[in-house]
PDB file of N, CA and C in Angstrom:
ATOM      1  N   UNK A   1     115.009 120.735 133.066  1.00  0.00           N
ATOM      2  CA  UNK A   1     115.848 119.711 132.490  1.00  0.00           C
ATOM      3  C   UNK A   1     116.943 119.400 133.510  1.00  0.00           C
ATOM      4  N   UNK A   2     116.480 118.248 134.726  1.00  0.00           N
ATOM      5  CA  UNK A   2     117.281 117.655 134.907  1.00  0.00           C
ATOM      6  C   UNK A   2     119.301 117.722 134.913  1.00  0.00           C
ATOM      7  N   UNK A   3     119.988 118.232 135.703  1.00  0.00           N
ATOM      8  CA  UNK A   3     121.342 118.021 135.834  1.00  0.00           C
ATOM      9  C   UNK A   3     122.002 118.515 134.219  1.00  0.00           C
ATOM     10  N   UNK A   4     121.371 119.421 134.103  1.00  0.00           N
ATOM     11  CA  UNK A   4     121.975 119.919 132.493  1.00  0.00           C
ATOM     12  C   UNK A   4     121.927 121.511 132.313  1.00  0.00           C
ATOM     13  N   UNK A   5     123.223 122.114 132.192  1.00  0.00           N
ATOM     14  CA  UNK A   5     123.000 124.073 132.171  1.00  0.00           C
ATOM     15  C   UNK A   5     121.958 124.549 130.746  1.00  0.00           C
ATOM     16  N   UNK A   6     122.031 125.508 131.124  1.00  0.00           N
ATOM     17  CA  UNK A   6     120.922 126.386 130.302  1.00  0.00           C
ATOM     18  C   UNK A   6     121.315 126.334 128.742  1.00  0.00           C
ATOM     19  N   UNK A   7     122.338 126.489 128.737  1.00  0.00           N
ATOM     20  CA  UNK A   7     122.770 126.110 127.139  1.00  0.00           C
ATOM     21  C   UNK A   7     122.528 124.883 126.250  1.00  0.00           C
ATOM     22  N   UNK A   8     123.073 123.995 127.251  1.00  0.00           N
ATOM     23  CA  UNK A   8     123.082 122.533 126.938  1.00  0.00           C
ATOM     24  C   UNK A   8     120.916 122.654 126.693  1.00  0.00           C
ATOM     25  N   UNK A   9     120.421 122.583 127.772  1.00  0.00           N
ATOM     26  CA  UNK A   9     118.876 123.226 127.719  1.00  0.00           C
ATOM     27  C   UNK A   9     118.373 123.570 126.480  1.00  0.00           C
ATOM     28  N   UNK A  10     119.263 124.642 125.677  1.00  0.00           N
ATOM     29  CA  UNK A  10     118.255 125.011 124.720  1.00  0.00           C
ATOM     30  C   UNK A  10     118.728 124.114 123.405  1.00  0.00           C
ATOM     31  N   UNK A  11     120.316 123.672 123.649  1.00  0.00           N
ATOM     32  CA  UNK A  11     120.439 123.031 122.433  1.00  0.00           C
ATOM     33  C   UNK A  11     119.469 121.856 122.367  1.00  0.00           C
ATOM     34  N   UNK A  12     119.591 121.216 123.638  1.00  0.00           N
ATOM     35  CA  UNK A  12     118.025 119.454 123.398  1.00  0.00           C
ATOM     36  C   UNK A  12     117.274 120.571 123.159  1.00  0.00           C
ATOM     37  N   UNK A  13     116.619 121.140 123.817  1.00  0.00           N
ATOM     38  CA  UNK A  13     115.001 121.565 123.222  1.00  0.00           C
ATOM     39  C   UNK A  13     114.681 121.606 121.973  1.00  0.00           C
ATOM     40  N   UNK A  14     116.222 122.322 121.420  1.00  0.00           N
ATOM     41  CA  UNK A  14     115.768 122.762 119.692  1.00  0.00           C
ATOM     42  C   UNK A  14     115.509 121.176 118.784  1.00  0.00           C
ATOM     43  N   UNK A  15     117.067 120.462 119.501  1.00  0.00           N
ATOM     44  CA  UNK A  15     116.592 119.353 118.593  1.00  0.00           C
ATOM     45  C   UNK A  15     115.634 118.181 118.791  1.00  0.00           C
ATOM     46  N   UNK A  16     114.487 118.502 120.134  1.00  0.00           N
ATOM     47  CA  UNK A  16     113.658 117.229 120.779  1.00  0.00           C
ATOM     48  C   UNK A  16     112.561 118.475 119.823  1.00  0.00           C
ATOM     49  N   UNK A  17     112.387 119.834 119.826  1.00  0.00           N
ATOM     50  CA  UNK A  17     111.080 120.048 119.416  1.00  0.00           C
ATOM     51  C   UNK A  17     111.380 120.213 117.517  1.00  0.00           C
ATOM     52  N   UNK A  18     112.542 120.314 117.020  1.00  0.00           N
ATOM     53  CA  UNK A  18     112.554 119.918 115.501  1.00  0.00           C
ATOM     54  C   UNK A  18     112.220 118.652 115.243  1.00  0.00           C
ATOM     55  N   UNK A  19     112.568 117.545 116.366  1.00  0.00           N
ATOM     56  CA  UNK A  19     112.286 115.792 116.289  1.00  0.00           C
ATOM     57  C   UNK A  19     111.069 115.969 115.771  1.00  0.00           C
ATOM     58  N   UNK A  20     110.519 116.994 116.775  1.00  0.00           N
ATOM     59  CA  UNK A  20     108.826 116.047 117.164  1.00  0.00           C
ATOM     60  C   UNK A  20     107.714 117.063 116.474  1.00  0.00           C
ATOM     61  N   UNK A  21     108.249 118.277 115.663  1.00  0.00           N
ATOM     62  CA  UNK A  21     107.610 119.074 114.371  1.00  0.00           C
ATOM     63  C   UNK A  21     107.694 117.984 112.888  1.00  0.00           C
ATOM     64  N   UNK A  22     109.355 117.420 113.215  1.00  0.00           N
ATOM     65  CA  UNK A  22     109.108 116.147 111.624  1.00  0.00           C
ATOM     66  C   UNK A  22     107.805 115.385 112.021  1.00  0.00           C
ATOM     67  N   UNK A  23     107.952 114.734 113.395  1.00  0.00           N
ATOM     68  CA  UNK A  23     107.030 113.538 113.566  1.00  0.00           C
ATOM     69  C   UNK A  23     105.980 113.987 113.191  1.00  0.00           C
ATOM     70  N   UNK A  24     105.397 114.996 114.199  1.00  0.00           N
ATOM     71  CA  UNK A  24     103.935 115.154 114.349  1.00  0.00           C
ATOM     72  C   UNK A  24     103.866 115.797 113.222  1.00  0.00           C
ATOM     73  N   UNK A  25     104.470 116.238 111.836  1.00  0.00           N
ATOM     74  CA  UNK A  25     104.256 117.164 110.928  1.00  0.00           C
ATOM     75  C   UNK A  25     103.212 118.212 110.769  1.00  0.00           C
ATOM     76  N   UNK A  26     103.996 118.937 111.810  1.00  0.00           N
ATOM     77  CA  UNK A  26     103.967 120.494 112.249  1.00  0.00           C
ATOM     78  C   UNK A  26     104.623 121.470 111.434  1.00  0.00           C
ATOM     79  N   UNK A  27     104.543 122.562 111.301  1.00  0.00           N
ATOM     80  CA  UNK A  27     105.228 123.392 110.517  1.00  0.00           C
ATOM     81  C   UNK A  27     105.467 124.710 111.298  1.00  0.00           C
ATOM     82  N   UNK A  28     106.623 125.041 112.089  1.00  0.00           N
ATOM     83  CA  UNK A  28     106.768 125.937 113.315  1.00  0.00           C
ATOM     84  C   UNK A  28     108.212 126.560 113.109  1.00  0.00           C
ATOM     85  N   UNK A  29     108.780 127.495 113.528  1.00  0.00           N
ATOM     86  CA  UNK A  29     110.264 128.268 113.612  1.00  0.00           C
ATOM     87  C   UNK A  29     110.848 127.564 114.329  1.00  0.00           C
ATOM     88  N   UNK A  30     111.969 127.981 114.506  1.00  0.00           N
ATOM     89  CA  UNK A  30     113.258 127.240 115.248  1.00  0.00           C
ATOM     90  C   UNK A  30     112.840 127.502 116.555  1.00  0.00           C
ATOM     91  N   UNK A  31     112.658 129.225 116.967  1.00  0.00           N
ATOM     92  CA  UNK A  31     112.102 129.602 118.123  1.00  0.00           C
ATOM     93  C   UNK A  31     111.468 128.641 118.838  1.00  0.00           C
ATOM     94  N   UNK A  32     110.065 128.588 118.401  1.00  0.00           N
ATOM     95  CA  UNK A  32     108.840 127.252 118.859  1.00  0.00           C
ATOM     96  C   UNK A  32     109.366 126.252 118.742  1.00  0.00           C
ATOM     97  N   UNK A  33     110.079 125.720 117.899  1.00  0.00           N
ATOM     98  CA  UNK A  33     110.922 124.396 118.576  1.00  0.00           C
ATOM     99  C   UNK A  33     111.871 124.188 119.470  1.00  0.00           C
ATOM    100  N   UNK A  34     112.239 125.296 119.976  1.00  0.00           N
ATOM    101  CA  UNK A  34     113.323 125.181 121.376  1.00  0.00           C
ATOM    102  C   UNK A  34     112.153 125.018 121.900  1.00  0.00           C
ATOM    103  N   UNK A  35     110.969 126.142 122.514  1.00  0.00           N
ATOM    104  CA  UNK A  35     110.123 126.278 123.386  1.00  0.00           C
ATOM    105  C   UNK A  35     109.293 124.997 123.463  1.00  0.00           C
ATOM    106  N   UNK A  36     109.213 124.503 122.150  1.00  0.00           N
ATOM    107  CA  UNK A  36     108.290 123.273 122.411  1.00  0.00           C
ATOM    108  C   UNK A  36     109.301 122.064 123.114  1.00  0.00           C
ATOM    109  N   UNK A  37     110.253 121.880 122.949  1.00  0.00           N
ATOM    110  CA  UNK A  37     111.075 121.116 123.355  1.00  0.00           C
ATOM    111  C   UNK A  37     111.414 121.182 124.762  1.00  0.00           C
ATOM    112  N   UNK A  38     111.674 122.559 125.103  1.00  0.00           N
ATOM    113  CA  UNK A  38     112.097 122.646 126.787  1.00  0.00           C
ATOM    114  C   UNK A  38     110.551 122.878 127.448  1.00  0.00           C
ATOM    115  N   UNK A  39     109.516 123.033 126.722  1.00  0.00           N
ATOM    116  CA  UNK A  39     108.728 123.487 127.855  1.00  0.00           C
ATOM    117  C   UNK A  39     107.733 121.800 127.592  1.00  0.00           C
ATOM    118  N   UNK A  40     108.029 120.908 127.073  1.00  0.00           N
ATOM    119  CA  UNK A  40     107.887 119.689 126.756  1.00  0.00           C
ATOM    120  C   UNK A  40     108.394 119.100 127.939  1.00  0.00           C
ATOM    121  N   UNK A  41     109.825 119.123 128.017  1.00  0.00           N
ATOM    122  CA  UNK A  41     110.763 118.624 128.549  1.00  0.00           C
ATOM    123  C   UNK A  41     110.067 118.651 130.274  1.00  0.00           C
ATOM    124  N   UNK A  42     109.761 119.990 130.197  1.00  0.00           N
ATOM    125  CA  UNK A  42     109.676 120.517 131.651  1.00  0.00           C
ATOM    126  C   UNK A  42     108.098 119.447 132.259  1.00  0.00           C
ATOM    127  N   UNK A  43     107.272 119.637 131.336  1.00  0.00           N
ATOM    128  CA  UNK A  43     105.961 119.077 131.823  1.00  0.00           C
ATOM    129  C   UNK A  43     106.296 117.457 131.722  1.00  0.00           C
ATOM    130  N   UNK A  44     106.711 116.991 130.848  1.00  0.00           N
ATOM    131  CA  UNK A  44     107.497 115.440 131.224  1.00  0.00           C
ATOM    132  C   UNK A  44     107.647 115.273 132.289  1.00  0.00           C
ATOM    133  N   UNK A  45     108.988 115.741 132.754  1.00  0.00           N
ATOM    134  CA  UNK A  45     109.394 116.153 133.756  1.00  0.00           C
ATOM    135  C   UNK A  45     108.772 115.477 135.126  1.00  0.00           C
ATOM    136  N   UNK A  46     108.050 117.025 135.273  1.00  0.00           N
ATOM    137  CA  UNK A  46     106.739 117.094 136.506  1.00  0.00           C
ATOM    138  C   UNK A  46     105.704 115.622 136.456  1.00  0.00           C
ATOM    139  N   UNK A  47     105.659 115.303 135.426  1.00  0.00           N
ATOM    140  CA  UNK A  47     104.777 113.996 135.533  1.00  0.00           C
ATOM    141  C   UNK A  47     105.498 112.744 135.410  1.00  0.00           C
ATOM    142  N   UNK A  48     106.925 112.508 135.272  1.00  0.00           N
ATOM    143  CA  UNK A  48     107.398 111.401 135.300  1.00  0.00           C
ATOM    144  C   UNK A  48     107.747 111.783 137.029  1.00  0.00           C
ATOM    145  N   UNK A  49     107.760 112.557 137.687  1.00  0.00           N
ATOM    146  CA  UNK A  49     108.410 113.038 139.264  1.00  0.00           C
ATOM    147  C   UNK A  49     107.050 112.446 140.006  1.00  0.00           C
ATOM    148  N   UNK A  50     106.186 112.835 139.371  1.00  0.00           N
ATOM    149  CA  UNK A  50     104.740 112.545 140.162  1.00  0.00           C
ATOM    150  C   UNK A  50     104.457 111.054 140.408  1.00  0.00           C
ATOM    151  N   UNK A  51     104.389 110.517 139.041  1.00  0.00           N
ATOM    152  CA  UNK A  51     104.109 108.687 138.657  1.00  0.00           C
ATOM    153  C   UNK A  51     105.347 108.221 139.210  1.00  0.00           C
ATOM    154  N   UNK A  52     106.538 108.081 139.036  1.00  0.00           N
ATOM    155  CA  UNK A  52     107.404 107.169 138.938  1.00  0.00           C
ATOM    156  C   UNK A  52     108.381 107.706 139.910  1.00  0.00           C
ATOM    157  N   UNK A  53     108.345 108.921 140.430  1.00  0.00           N
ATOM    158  CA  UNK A  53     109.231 109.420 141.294  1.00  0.00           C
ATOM    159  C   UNK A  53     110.577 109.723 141.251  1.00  0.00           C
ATOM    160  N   UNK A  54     110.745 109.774 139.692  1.00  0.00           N
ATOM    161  CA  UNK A  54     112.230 109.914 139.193  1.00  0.00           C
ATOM    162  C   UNK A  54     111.748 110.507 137.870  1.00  0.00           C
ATOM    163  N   UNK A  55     112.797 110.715 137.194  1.00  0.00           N
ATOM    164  CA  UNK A  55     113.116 111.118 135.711  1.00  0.00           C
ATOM    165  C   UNK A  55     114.587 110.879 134.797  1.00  0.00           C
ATOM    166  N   UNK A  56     114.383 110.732 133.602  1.00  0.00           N
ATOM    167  CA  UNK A  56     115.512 110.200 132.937  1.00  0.00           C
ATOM    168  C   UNK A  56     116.635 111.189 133.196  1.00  0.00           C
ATOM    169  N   UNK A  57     117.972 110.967 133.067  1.00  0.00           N
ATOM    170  CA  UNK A  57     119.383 111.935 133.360  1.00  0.00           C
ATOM    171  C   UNK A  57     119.394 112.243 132.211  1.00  0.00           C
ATOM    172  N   UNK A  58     120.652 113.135 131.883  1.00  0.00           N
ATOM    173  CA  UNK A  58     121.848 112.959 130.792  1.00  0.00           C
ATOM    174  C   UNK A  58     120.809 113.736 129.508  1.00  0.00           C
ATOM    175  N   UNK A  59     122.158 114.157 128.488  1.00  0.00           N
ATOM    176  CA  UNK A  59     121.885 114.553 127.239  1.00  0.00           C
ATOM    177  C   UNK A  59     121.063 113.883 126.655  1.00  0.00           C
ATOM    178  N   UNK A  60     120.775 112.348 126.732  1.00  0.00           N
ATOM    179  CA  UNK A  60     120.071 111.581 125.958  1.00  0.00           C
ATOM    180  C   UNK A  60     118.669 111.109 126.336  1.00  0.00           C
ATOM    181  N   UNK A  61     118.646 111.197 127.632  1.00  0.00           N
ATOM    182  CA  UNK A  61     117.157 110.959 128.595  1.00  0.00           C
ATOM    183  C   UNK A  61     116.588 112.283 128.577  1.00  0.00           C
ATOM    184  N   UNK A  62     116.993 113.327 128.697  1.00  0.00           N
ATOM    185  CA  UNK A  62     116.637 114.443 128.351  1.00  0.00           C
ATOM    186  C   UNK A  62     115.896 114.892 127.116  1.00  0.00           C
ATOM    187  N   UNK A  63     116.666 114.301 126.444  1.00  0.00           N
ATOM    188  CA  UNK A  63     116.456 114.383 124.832  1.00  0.00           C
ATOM    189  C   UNK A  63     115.605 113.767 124.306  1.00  0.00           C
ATOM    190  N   UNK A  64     114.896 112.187 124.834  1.00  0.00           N
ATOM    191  CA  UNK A  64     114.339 111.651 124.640  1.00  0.00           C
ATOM    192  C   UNK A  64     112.331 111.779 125.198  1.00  0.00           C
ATOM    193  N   UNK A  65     112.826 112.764 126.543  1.00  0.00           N
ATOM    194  CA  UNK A  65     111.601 113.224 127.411  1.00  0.00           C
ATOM    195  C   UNK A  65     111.156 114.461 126.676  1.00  0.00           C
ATOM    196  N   UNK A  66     111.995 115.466 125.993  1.00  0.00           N
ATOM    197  CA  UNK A  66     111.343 116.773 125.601  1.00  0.00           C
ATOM    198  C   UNK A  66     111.136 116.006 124.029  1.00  0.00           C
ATOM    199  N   UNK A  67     111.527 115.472 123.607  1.00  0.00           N
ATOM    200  CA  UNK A  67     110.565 115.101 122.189  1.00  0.00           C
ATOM    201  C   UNK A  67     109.300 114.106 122.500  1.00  0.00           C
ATOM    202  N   UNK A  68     109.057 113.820 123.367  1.00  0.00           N
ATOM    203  CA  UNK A  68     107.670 113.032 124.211  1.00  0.00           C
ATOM    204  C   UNK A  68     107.276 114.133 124.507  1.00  0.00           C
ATOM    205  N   UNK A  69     107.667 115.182 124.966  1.00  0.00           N
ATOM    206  CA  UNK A  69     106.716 116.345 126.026  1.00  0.00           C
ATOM    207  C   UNK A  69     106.118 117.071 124.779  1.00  0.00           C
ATOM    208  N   UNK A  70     107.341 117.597 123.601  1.00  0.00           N
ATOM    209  CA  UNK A  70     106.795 118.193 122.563  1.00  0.00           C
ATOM    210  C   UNK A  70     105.831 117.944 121.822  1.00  0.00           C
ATOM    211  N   UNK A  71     105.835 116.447 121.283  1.00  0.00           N
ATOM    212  CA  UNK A  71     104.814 115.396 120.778  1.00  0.00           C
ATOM    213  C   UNK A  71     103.530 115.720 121.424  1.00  0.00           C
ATOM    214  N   UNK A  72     103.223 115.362 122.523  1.00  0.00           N
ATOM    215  CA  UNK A  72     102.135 115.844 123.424  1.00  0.00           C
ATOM    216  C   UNK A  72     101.760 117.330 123.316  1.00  0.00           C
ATOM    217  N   UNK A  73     102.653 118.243 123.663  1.00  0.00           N
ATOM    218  CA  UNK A  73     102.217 119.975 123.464  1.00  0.00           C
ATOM    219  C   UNK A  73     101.427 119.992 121.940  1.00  0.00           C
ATOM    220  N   UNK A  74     101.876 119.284 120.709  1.00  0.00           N
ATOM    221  CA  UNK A  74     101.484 119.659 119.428  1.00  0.00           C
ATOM    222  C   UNK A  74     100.163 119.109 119.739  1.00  0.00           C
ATOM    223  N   UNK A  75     100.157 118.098 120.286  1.00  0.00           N
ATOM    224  CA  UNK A  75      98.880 117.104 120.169  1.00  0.00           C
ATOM    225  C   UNK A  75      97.589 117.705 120.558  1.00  0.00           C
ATOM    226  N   UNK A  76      98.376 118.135 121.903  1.00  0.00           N
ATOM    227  CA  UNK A  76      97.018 119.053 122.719  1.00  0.00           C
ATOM    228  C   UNK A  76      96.812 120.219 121.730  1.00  0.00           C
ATOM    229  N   UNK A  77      97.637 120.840 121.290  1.00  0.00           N
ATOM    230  CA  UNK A  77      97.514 122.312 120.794  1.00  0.00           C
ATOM    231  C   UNK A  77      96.802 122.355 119.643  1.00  0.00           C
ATOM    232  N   UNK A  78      96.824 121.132 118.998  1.00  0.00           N
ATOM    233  CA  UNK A  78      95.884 120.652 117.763  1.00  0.00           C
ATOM    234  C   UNK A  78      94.686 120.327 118.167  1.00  0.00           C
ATOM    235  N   UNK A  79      94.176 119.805 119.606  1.00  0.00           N
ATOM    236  CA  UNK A  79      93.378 119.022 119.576  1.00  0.00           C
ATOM    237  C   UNK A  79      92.518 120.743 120.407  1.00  0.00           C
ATOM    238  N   UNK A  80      92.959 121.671 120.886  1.00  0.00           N
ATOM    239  CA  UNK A  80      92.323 122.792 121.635  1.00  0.00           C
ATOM    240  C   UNK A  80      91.909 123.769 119.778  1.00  0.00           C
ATOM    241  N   UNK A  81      92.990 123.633 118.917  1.00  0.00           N
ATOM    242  CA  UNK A  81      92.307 124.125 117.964  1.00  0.00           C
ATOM    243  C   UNK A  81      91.135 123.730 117.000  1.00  0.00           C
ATOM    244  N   UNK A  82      91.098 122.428 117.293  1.00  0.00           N
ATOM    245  CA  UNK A  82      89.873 121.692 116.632  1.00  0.00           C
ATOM    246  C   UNK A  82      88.308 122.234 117.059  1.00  0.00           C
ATOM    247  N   UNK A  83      88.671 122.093 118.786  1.00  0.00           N
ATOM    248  CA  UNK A  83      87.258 122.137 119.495  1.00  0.00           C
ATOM    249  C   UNK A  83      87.075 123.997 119.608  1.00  0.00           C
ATOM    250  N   UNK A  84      88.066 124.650 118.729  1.00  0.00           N
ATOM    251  CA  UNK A  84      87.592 126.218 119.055  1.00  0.00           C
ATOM    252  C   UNK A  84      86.838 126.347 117.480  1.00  0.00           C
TER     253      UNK A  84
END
């Protein structure tokens, strides 16, 4: 996460991966919603650096990339439990 300390870090995570447990209506701990959120955040991240060669700043671009990254983690994680 982009120009933001570790604290600041887990507070978006919690609330980009609680965002994106309402959306995708998931049912997960607070825990897994930090993790889904920062480790969301992180793979965003790496693929907005790759395509576009940048990534969003700030509390709010941040915030906005780990509830996209999270969205995606549920998606896949649903879609790897289907095909097992």
């Amino acid at each position: 996460m982009t120009g933001i300390g570790w604290l600041a870090a887990i507070i978006i995570g919690g609330i980009a991966g609680w965002l994106a447990e309402q959306f995708m209506k998931s049912n997960m701990g607070i825990l897994m919603n930090i993790i889904l959120g920062i480790v969301g955040a992180v793979v965003l991240n790496a693929i907005l650096m790759a395509v576009m060669g940048g990534t969003f700043g700030g509390w709010i671009g941040q915030l906005v990339v780990g509830f996209i990254g999270a969205c995606l983690l549920i998606w896949v994680a649903r879609m790897v439990r289907r095909t097992a």
